[in-house]
Protein backbone atom coordinates (compact mmCIF):
# COMPACT_ATOMS: atom_id res chain seq x y z
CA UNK A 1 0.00 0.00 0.00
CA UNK A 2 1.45 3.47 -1.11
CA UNK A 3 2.19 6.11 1.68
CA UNK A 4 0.13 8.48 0.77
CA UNK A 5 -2.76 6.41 1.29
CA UNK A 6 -1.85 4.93 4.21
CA UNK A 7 -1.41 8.43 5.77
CA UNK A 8 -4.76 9.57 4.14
CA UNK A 9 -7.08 6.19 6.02
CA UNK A 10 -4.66 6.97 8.95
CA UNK A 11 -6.76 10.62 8.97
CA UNK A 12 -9.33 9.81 8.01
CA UNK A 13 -10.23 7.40 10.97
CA UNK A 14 -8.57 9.66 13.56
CA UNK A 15 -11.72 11.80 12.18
CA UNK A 16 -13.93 9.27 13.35
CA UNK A 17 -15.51 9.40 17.21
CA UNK A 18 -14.63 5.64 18.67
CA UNK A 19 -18.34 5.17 18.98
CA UNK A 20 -18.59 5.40 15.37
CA UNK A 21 -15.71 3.96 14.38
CA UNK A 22 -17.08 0.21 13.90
CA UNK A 23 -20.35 0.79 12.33
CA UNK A 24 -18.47 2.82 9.61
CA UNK A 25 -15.40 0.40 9.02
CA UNK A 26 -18.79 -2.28 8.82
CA UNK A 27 -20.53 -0.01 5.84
CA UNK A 28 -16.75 0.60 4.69
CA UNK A 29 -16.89 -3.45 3.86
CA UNK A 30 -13.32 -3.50 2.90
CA UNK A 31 -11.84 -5.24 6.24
CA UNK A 32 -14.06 -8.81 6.58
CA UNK A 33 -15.61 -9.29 9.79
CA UNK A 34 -12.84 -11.60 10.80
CA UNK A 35 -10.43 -9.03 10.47
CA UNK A 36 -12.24 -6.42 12.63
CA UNK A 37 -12.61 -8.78 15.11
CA UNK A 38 -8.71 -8.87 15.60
CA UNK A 39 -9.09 -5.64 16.80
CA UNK A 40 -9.31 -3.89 20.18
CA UNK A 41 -11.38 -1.30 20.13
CA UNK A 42 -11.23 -0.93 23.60
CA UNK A 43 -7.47 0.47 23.56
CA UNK A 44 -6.03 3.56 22.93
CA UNK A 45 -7.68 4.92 19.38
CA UNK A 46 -3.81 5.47 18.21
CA UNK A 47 -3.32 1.37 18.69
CA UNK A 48 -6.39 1.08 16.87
CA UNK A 49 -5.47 3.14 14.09
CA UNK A 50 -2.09 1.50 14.13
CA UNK A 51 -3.58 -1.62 13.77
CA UNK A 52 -6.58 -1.13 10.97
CA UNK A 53 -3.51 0.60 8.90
CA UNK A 54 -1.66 -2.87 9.32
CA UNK A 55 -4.68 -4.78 8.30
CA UNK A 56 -5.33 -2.12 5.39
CA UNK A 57 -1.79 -2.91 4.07
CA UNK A 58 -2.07 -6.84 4.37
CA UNK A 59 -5.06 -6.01 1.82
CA UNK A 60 -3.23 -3.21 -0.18
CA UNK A 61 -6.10 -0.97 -0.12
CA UNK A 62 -6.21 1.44 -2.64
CA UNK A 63 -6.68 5.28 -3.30
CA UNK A 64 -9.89 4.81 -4.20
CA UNK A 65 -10.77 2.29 -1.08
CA UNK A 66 -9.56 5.49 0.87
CA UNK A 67 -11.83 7.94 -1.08
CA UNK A 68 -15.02 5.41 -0.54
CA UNK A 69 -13.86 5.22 3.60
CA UNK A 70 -13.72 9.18 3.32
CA UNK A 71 -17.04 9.26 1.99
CA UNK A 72 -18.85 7.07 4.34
CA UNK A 73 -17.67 9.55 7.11
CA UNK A 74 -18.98 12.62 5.39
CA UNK A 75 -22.32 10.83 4.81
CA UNK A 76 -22.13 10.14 8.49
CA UNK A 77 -21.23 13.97 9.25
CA UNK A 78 -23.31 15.52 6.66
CA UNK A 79 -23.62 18.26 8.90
CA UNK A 80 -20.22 19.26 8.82
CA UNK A 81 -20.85 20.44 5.58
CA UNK A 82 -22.68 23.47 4.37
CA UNK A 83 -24.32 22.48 1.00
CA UNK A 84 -25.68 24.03 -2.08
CA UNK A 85 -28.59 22.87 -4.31
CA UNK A 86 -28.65 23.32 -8.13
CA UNK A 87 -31.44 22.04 -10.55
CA UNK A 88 -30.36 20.98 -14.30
CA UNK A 89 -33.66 21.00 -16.80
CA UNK A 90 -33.89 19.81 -20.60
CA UNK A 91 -33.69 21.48 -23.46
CA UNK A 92 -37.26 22.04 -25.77
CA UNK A 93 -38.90 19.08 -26.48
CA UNK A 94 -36.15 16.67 -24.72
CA UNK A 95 -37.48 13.83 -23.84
CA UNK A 96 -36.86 11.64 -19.99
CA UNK A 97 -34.16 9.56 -20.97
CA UNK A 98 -33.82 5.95 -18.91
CA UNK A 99 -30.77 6.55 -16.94
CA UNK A 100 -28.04 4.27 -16.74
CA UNK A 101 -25.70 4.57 -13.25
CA UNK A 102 -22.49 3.15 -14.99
CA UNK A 103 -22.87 5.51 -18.20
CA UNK A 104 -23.46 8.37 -15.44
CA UNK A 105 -20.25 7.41 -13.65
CA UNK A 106 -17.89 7.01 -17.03
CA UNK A 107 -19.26 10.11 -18.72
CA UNK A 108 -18.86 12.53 -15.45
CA UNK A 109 -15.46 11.14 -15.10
CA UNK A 110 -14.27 11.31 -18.93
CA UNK A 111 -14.99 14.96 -18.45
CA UNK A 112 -13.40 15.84 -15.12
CA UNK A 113 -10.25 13.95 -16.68
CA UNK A 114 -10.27 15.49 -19.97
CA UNK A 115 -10.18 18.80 -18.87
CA UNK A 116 -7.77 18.35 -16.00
CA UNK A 117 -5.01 16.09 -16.04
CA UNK A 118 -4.70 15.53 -12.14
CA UNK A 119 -8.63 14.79 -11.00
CA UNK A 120 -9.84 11.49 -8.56
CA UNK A 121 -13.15 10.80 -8.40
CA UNK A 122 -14.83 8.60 -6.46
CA UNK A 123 -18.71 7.16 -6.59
CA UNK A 124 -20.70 5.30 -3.50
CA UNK A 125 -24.21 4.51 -4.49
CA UNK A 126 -27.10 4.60 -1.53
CA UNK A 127 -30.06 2.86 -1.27
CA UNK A 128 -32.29 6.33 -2.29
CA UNK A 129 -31.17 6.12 -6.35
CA UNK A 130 -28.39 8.39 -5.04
CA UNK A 131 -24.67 8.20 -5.41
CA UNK A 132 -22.21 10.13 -3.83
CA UNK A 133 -19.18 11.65 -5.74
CA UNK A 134 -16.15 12.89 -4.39
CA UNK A 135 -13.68 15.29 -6.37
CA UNK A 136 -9.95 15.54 -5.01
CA UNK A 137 -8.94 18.53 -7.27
CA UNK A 138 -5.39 19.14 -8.53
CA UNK A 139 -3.95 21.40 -10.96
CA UNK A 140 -1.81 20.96 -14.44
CA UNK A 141 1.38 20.41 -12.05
CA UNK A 142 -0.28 19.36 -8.76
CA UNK A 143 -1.66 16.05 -7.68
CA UNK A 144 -4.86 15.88 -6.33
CA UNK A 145 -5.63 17.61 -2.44
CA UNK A 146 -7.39 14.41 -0.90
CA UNK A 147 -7.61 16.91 2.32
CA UNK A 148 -9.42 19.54 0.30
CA UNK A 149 -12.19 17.04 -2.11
CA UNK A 150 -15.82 18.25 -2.71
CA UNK A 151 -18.74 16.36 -2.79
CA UNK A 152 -21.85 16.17 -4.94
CA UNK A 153 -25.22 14.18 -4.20
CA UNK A 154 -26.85 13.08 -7.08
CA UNK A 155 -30.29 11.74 -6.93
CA UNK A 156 -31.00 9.83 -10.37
CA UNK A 157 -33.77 10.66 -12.81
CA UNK A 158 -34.54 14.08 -11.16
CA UNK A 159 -32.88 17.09 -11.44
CA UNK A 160 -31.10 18.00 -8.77
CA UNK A 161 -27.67 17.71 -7.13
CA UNK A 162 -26.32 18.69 -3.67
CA UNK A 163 -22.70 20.25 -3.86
CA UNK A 164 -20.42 20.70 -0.54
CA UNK A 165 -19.41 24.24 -0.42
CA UNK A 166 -15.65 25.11 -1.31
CA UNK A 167 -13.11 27.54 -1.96
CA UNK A 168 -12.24 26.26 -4.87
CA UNK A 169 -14.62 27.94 -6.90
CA UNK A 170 -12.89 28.18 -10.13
CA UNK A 171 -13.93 24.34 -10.66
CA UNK A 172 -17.51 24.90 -10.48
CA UNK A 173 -18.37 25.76 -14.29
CA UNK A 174 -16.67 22.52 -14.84
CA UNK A 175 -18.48 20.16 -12.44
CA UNK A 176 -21.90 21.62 -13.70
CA UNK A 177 -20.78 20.90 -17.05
CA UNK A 178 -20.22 17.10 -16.03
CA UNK A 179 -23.21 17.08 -14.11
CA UNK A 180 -25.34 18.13 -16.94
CA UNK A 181 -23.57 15.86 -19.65
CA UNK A 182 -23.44 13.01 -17.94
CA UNK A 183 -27.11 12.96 -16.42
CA UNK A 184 -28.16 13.92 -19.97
CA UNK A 185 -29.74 17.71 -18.97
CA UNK A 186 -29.47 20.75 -21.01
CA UNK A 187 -28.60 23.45 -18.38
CA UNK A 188 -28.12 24.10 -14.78
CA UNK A 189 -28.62 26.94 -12.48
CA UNK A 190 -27.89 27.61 -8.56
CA UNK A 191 -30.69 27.57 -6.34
CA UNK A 192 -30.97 30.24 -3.73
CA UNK A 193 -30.77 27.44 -0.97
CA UNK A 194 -28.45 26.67 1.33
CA UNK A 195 -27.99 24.55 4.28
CA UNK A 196 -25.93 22.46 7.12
CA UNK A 197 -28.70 19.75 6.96
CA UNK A 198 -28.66 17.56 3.56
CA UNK A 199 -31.94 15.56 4.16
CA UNK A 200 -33.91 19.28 4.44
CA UNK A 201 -32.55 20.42 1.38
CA UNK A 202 -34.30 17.70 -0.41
CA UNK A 203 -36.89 17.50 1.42
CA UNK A 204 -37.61 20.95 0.20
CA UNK A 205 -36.72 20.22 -3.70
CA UNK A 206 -38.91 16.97 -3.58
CA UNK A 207 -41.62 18.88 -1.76
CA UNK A 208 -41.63 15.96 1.20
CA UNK A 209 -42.15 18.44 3.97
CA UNK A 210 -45.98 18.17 5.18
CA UNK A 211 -47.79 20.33 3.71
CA UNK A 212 -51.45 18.65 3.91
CA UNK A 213 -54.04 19.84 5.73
CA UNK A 214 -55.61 16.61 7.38
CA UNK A 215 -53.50 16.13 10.20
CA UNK A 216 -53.56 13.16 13.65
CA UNK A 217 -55.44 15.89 15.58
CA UNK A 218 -57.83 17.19 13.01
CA UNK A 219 -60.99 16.87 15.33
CA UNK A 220 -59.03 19.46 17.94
CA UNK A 221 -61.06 22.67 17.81
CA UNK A 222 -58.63 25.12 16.09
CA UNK A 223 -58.18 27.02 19.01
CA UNK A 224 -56.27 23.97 20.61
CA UNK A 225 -53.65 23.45 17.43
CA UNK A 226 -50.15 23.78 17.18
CA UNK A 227 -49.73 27.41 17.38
CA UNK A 228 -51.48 27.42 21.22
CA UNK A 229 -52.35 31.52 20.62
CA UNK A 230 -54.80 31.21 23.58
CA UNK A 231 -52.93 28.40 25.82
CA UNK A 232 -51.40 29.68 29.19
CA UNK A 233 -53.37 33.18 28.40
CA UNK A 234 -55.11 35.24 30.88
CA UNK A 235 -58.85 34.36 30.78
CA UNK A 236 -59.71 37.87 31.81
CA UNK A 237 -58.26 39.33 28.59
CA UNK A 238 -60.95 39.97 25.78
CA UNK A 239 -59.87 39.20 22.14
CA UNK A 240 -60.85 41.81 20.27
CA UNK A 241 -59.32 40.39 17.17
CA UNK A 242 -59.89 36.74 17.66
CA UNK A 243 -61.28 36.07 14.34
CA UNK A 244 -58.18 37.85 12.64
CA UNK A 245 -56.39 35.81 14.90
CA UNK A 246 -58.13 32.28 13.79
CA UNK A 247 -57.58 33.09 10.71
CA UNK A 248 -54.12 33.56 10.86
CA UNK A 249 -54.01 30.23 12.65
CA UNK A 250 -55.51 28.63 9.91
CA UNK A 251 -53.46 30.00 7.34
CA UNK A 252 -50.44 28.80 8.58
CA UNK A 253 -51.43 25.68 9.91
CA UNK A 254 -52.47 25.13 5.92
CA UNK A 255 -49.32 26.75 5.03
CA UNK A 256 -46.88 24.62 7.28
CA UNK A 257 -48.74 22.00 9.04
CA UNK A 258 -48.21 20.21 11.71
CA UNK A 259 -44.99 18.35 11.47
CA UNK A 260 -41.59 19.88 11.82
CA UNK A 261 -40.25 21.66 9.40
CA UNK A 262 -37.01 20.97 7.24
CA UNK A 263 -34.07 22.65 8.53
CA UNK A 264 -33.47 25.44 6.20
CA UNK A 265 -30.59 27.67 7.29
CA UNK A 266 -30.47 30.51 4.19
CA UNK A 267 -32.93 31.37 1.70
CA UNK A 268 -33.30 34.51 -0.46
CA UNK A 269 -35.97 36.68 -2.78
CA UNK A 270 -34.55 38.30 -5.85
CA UNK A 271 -36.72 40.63 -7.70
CA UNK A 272 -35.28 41.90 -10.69
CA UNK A 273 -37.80 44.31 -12.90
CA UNK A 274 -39.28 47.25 -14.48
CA UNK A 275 -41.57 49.29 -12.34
CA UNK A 276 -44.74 49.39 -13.64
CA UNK A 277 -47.60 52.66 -12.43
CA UNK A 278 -50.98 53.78 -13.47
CA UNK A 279 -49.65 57.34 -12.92
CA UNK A 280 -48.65 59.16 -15.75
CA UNK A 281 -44.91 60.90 -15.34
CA UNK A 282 -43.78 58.56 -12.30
CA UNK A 283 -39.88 58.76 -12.22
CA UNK A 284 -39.65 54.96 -11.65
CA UNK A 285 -42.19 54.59 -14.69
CA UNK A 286 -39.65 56.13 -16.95
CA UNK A 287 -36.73 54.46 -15.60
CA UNK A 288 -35.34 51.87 -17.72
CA UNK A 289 -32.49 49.96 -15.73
CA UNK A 290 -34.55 47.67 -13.79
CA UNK A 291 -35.20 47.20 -10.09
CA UNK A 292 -32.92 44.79 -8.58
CA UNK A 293 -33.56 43.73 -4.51
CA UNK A 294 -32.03 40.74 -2.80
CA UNK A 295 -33.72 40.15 0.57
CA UNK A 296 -32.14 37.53 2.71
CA UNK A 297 -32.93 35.31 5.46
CA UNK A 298 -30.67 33.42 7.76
CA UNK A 299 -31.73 31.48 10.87
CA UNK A 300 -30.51 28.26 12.56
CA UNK A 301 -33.64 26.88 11.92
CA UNK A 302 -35.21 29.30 9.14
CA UNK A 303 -38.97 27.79 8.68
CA UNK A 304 -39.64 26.97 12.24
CA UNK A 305 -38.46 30.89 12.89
CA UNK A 306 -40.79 31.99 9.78
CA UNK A 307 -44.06 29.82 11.48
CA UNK A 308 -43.32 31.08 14.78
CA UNK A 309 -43.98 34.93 13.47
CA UNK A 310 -47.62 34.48 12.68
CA UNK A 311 -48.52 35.18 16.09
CA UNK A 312 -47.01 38.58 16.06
CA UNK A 313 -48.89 38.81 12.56
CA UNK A 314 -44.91 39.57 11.40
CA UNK A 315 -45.16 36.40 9.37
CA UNK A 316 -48.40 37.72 7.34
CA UNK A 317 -46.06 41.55 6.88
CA UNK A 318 -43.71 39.95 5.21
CA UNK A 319 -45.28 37.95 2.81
CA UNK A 320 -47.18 41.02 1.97
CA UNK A 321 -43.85 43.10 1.47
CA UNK A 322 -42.62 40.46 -1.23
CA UNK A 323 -46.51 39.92 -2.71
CA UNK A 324 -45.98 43.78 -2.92
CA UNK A 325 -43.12 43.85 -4.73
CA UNK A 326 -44.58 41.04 -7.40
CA UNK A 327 -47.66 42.94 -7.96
CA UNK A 328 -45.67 46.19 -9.09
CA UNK A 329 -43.33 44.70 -11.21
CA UNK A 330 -43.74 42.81 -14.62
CA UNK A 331 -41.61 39.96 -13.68
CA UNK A 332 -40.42 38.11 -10.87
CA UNK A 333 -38.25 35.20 -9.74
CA UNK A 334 -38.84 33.90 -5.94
CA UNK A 335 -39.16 30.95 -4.18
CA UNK A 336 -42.21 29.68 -4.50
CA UNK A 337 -41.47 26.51 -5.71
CA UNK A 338 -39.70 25.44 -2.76
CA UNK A 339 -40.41 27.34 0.66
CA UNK A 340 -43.86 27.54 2.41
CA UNK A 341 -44.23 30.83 2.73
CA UNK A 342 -44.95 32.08 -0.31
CA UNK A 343 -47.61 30.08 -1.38
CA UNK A 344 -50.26 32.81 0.38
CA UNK A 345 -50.30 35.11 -2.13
């Protein structure tokens, strides 16, 4: 077994907590069950490492038997990284081609490699028609940084992929490009999503979040729900605005439901347009560089924080702000396809 990859599965399962360590060397399935029984996990983790690095030499693993142990830790630790969403689509009248996982993998490959001459890439398929690829990214003169890869989550037949966030961003075009090849997609396009938490992410894309509105306590009077606006209150204080109130209830239990919500971190409206007025001379009127506005929103747990306004009646201010801003322009792009909250238009 070469150095280098010795000294990369020797970090790599430093990395991993000792609680961990056998139910990932188990979905590694490199080292047989005899040979991990050899071991004494018990001991000091550097005797352990010392002694899965003998085992991994009496089998000569390989770089890319590294790559597919580095993997299984990230999918472990997904929320160690902070990752991106983009969404390919066909060109006119494409049709849904039948995809093929092995053509995926040679075709995204052939193009990393063509167009850099030091590139490894590595693929673990899940049981979700997913498969995991990592990029180790070197240059013209430089091997690959195995300390330094990015990862992409492709989920097959749709189209979307999940990419780790990096610094090298000069490699991005490229991977897009292989991406869209190789899953057979005319173009692709960054998402204003981002997020610590993979599984929300796509639960958002795939629209798996609950948004129904039959729900295990249905038969509670609405008064009762989630929101509790009139639990734990004073019964001596008159509602003057209760059906306001109910109604506000109602709109985002409909909007939201019951269950929690995926755990969005960062999420942004653009709004790029030409004002339009019914009054005759209006200086924006007349204007014709178009409007541009970026609002952002960043919470630990962004949806949650977005449901919990409605009792303030900050949540319905909002959404009126950005319905605003649609109905006075002749064009907008937002995110209605994905988050909640702007479905109340």
């Amino acid at each position: 077994m070469d150095e280098t990859v010795a000294e990369f599965i020797k970090r790599t399962i430093l990395k991993i907590p000792l609680n961990e360590l056998t139910t990932i060397l188990k979905a590694w399935d490199f080292l047989s069950e005899n040979q991990l029984q050899t071991v004494n996990f018990r001991q000091r983790k550097e005797s352990v490492v010392q002694h899965l690095i003998h085992l991994c030499e009496e089998k000569r693993a390989s770089l890319n038997d590294a790559a597919l142990l580095d993997i299984i830790y990230t999918q472990f630790h997904q929320h160690q990284k902070v990752w991106d969403v983009f969404q390919m689509s066909k060109g006119p009248g494409e049709d849904v081609d039948l995809f093929d996982m092995k053509q995926f993998k040679n075709s995204f490959k052939k193009i990393l490699q063509r167009a850099l001459k030091n590139v490894t890439v590595s693929f673990r398929e899940t049981e979700e028609n997913a498969v995991w690829i990592r990029i180790a990214w070197g240059t013209q003169y430089t091997k690959p940084n195995q300390y330094k890869p990015t990862y992409v989550v492709y989920y097959s037949q749709t189209p979307y992929a999940f990419k780790s966030s990096s610094t090298l961003r000069r490699n991005t075009p490229l991977l897009g490009q292989a991406l869209t090849v190789a899953s057979k997609h005319h173009q692709i396009v960054k998402m204003d999503l981002r997020s610590r938490y993979l599984d929300s992410l796509k639960a958002i894309v795939f629209k798996q979040y609950n948004q129904t509105f039959e729900t295990h306590n249905s038969a509670t009077p609405l008064q009762e729900r989630s929101l509790g606006l009139d639990i734990n209150m004073d019964s001596r204080i008159t509602h003057e605005n209760i059906v306001e109130k109910e109604r506000v209830q109602r709109i985002t239990q409909e909007t939201f439901g019951d269950y929690p919500q995926p755990q969005l971190e960062f999420a942004q409206y653009k709004l790029e347009t030409k004002f339009k007025s019914d009054l005759n001379g209006s200086i924006l009127a007349e204007r014709e560089e178009p409007l541009r506005c970026l609002i952002k929103f960043s919470s630990p747990h962004l949806l949650e924080a977005l449901k919990s306004l409605a009792p303030a009646a900050l949540f319905s201010r909002i959404q009126k702000l950005l319905c605003y801003s649609a109905s006075h322009s002749q064009g907008t792009q937002d995110l209605s396809s994905y988050v909640p909250l702007y479905t109340r238009c």
